[in-house]
N, C-alpha and C. Protein backbone atom coordinates (compact mmCIF):
# COMPACT_ATOMS: atom_id res chain seq x y z
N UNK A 1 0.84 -1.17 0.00
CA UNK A 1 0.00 0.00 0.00
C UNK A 1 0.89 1.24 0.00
N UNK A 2 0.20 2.44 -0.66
CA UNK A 2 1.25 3.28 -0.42
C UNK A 2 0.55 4.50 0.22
N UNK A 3 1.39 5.07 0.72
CA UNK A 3 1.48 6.36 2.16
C UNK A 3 -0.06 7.23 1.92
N UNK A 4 -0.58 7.35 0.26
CA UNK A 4 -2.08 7.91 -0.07
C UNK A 4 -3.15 7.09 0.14
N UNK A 5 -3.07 5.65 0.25
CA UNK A 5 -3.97 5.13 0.76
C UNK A 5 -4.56 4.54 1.98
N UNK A 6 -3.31 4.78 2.99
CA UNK A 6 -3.34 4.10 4.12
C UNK A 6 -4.15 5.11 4.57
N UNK A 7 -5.55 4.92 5.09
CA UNK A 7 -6.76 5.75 6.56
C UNK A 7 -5.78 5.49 7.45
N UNK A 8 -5.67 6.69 8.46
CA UNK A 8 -5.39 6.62 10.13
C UNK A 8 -7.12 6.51 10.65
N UNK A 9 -6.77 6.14 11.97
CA UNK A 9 -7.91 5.48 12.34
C UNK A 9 -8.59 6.95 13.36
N UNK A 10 -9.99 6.85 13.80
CA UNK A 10 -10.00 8.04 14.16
C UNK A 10 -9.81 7.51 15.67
N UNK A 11 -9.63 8.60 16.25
CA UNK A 11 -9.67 8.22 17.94
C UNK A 11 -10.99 7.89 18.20
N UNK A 12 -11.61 6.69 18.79
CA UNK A 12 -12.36 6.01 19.27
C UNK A 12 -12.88 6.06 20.94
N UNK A 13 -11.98 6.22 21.55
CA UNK A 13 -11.73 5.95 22.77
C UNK A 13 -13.05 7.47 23.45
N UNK A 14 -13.17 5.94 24.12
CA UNK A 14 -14.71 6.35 25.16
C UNK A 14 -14.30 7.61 26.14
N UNK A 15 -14.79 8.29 26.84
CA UNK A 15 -14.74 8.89 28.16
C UNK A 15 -13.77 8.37 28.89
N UNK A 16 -12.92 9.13 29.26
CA UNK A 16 -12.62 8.63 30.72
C UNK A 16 -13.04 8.29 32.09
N UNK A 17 -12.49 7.00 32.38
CA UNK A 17 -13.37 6.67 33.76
C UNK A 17 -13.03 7.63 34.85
N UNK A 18 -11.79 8.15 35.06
CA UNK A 18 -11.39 9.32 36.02
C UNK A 18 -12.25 10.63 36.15
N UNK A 19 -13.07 10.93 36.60
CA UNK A 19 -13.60 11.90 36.34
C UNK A 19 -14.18 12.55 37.67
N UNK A 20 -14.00 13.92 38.08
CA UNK A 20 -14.21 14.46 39.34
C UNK A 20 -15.80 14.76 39.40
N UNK A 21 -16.88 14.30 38.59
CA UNK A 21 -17.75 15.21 38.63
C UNK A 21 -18.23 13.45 39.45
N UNK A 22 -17.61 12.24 39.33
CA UNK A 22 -18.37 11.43 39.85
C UNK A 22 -18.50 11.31 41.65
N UNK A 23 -17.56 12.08 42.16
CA UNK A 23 -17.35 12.47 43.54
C UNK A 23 -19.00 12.91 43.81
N UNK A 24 -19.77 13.46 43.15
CA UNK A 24 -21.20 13.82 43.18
C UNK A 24 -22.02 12.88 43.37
N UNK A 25 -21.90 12.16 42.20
CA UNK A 25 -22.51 10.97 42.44
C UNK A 25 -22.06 9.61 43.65
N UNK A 26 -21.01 9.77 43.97
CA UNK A 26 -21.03 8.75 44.91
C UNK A 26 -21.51 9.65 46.56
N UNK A 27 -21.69 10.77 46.46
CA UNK A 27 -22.45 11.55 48.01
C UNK A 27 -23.81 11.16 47.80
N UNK A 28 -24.06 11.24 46.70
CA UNK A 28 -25.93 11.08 46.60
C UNK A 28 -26.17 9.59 46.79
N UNK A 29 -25.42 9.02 46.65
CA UNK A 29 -25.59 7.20 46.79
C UNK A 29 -25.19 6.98 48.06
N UNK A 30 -24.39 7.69 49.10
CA UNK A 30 -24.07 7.45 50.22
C UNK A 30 -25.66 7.98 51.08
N UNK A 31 -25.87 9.62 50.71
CA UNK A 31 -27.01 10.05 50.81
C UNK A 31 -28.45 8.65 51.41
N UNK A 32 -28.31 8.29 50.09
CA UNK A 32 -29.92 7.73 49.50
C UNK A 32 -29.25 6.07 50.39
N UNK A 33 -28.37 5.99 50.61
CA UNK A 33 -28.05 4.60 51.53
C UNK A 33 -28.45 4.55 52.64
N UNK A 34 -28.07 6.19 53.50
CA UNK A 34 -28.39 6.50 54.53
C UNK A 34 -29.84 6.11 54.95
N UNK A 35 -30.59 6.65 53.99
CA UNK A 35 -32.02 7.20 54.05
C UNK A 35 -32.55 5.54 53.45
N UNK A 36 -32.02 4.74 53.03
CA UNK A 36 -32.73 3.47 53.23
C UNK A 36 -32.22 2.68 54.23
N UNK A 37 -31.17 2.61 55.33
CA UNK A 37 -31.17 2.28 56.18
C UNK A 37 -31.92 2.55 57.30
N UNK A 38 -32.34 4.09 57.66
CA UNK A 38 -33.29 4.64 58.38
C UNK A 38 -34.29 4.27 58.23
N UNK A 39 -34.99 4.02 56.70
CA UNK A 39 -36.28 3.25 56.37
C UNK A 39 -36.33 1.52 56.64
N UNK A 40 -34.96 1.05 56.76
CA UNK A 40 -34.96 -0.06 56.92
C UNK A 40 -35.46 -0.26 58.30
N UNK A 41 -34.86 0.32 59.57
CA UNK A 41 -34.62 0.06 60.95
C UNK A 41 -36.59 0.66 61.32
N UNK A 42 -37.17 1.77 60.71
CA UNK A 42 -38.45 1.76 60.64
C UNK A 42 -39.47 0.51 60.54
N UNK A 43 -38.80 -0.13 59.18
CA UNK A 43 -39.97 -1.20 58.82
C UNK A 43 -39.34 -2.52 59.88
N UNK A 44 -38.07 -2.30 60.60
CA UNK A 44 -38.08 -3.66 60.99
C UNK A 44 -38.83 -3.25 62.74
N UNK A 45 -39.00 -1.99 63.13
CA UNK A 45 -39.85 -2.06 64.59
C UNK A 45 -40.83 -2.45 64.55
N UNK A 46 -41.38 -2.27 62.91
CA UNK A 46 -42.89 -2.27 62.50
C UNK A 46 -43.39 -3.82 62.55
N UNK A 47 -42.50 -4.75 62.22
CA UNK A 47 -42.37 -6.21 61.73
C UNK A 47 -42.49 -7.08 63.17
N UNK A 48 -41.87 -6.27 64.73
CA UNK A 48 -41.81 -7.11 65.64
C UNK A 48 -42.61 -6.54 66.50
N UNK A 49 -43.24 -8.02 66.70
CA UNK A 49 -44.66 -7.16 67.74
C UNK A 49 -44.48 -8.09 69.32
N UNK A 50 -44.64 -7.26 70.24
CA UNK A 50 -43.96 -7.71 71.32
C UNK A 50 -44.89 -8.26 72.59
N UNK A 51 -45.74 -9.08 72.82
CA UNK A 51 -46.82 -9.35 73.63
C UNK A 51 -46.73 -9.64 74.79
N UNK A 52 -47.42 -9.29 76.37
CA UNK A 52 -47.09 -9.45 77.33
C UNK A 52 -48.53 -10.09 78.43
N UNK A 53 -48.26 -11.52 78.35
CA UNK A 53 -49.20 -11.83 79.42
C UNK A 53 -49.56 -12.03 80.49
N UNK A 54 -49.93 -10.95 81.25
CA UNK A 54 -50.15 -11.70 83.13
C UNK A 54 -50.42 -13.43 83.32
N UNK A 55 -49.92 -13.93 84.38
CA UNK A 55 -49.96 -15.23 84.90
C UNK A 55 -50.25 -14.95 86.37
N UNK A 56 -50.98 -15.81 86.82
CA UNK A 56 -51.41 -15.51 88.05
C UNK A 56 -50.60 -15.75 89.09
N UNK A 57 -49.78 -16.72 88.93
CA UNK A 57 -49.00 -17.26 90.01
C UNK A 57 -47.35 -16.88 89.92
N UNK A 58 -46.82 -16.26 88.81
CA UNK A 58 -45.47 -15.71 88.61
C UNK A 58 -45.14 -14.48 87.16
N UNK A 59 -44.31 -14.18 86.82
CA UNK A 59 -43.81 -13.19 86.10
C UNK A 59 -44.80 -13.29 84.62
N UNK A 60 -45.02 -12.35 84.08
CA UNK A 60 -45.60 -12.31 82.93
C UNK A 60 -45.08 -12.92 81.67
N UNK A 61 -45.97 -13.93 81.56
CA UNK A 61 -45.37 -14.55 79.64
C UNK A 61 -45.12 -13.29 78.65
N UNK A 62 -44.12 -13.57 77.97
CA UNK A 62 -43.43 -12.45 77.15
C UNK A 62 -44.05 -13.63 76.07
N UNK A 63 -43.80 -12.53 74.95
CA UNK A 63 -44.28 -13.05 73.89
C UNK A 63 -44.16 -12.64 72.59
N UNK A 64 -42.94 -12.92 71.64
CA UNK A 64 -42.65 -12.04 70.29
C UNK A 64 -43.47 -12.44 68.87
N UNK A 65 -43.81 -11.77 68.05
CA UNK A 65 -44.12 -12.13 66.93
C UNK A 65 -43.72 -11.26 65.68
N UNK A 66 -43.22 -11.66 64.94
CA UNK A 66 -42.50 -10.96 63.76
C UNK A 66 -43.60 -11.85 62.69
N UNK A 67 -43.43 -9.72 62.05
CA UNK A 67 -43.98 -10.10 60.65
C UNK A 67 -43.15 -10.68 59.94
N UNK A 68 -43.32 -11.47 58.60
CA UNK A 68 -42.38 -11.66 57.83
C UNK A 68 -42.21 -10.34 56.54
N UNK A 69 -43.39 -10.11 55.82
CA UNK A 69 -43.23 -8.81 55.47
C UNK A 69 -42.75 -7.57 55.33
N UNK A 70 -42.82 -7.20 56.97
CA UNK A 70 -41.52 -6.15 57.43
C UNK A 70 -40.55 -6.69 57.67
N UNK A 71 -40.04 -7.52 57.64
CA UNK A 71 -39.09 -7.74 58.51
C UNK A 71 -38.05 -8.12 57.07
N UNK A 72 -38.86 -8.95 55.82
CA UNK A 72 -38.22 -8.56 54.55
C UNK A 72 -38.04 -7.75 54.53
N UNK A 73 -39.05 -6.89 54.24
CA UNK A 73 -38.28 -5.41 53.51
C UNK A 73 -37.57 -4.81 54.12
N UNK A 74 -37.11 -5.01 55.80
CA UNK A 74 -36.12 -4.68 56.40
C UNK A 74 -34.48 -5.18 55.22
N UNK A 75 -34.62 -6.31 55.65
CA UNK A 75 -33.81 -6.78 54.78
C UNK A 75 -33.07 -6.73 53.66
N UNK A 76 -34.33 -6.44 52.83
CA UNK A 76 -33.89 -6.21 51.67
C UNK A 76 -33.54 -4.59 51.47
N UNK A 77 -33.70 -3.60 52.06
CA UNK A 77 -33.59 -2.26 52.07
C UNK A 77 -31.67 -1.88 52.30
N UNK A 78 -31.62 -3.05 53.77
CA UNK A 78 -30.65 -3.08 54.51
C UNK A 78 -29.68 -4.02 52.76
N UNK A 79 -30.15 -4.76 52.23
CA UNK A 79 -28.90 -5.15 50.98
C UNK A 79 -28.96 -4.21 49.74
N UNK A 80 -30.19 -3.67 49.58
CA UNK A 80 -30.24 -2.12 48.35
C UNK A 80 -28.88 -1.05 49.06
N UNK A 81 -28.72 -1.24 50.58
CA UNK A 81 -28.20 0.07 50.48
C UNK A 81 -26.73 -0.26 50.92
N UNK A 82 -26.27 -1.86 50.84
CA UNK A 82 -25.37 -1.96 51.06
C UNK A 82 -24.68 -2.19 49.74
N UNK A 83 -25.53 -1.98 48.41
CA UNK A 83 -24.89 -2.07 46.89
C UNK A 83 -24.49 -0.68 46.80
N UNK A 84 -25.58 -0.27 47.66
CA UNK A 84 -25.17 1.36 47.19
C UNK A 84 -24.13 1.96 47.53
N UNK A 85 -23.57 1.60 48.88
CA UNK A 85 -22.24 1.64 49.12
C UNK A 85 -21.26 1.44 48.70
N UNK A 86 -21.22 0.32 48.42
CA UNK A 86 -19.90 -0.17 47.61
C UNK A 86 -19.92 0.13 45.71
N UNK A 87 -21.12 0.86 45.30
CA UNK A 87 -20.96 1.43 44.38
C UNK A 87 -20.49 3.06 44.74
N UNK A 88 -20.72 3.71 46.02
CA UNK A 88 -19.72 4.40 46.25
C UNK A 88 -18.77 4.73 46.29
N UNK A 89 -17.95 3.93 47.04
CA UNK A 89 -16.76 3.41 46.80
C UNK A 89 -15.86 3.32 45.73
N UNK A 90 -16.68 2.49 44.98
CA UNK A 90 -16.14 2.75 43.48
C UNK A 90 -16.03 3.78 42.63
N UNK A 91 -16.99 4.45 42.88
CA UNK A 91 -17.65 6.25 42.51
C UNK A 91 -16.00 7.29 42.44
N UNK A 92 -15.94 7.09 43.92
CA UNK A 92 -15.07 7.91 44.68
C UNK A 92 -13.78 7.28 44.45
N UNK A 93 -13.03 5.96 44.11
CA UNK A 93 -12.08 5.85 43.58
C UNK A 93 -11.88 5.99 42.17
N UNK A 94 -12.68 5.89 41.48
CA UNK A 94 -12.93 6.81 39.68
C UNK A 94 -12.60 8.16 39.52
N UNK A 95 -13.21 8.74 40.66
CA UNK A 95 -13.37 10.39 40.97
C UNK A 95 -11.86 10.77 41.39
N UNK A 96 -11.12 10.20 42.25
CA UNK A 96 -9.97 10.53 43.16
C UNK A 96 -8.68 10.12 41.84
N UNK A 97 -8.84 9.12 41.57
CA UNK A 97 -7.57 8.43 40.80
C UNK A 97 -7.63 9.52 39.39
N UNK A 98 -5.96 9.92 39.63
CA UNK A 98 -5.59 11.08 38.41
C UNK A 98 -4.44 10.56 37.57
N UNK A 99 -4.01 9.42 37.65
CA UNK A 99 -3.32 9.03 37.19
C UNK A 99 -3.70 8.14 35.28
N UNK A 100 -3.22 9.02 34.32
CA UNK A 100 -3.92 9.17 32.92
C UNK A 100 -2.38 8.83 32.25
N UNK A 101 -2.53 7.78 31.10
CA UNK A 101 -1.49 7.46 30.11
C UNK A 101 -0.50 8.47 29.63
N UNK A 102 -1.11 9.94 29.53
CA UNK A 102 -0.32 11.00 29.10
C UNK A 102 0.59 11.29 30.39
N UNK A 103 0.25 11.05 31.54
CA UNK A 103 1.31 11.23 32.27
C UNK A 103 2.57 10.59 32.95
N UNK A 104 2.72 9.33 32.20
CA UNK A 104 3.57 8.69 32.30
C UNK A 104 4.18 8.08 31.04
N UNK A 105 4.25 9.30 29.80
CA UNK A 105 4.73 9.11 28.42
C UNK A 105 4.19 8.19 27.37
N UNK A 106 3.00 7.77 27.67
CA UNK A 106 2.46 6.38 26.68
C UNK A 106 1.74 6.67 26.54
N UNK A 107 1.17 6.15 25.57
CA UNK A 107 -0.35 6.46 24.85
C UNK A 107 -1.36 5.50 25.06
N UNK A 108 -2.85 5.37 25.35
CA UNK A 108 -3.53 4.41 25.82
C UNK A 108 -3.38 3.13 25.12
N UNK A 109 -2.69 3.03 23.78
CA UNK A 109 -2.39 1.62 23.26
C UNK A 109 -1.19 1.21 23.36
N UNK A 110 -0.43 2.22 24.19
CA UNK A 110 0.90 1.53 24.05
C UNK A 110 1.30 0.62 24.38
N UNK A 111 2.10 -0.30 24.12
CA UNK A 111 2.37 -1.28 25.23
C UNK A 111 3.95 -1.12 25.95
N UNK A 112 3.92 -1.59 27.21
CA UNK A 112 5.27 -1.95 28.27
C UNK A 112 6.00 -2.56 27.87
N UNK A 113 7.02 -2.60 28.23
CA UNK A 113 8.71 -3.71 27.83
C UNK A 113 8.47 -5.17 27.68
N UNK A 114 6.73 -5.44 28.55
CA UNK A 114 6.61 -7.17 28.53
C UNK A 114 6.00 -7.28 27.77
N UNK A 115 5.59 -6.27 26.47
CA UNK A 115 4.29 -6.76 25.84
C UNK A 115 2.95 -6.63 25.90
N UNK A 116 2.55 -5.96 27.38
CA UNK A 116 1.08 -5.63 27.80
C UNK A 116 0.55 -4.29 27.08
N UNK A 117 -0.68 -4.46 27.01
CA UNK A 117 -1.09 -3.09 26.65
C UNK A 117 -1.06 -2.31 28.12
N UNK A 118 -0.95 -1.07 27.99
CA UNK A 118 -0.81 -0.20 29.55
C UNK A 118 -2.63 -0.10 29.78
N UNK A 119 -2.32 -0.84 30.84
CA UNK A 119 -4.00 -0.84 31.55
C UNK A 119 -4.30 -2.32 31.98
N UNK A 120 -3.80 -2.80 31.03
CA UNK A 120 -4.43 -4.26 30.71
C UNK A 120 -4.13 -5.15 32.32
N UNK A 121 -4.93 -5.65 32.85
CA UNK A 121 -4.86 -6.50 34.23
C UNK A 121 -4.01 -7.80 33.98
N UNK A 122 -3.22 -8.20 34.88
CA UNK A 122 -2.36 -9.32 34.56
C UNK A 122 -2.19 -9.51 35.91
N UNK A 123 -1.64 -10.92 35.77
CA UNK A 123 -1.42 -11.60 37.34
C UNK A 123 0.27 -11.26 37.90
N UNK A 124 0.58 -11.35 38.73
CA UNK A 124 1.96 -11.14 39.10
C UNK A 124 2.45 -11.99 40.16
């Protein structure tokens, strides 16, 4: 082929995952975690019902009964907001990490002395 026919390719490359505006988004997910844990610990008082019976001759029969209902959606509120967390987490290490191919002389396809593309996960 010669040098007039060869296309360069255009730059392709998506968004960067580094990005400070996601620091936003991982407060509102910490936020909205909060606020389903609070709703959680609500529906689970709601779920246990606590009964107390006089006896004539000694201490009063105690007596618990849990809904199952509340006491799911306790549950399940309490695992919605523990995704939400750890998608925090992740949020906020996307947001924090500044470390970008241009600043350590390579280009996002380049590859290292072993052959890897720079990024690429490998075992060690």
């Amino acid at each position: 082929m010669t040098a007039s026919t060869v296309e360069t390719e255009p730059d392709t490359a998506g968004p960067r995952l580094n990005q400070p505006r996601r620091a936003f988004a991982a407060a509102g997910e910490v936020v909205l975690a909060v606020l389903l844990v609070a709703l959680a610990v609500w529906c689970w008082q709601r779920g246990i019902l606590r009964y107390s019976y006089p006896v004539p001759d000694g201490p009063p029969l105690e007596s618990t009964r849990m809904k199952g209902n509340w006491v799911g959606a306790a549950a399940g509120l309490v695992l919605v907001a523990g995704v939400l967390l750890l998608d925090a987490v992740r949020q906020t290490v996307l947001a924090v990490r500044t470390k970008t191919p241009e600043r350590d002389g390579r280009a996002p396809g380049d590859r290292d002395h072993d052959g890897w593309e720079q990024g690429a996960e490998r075992d060690v």
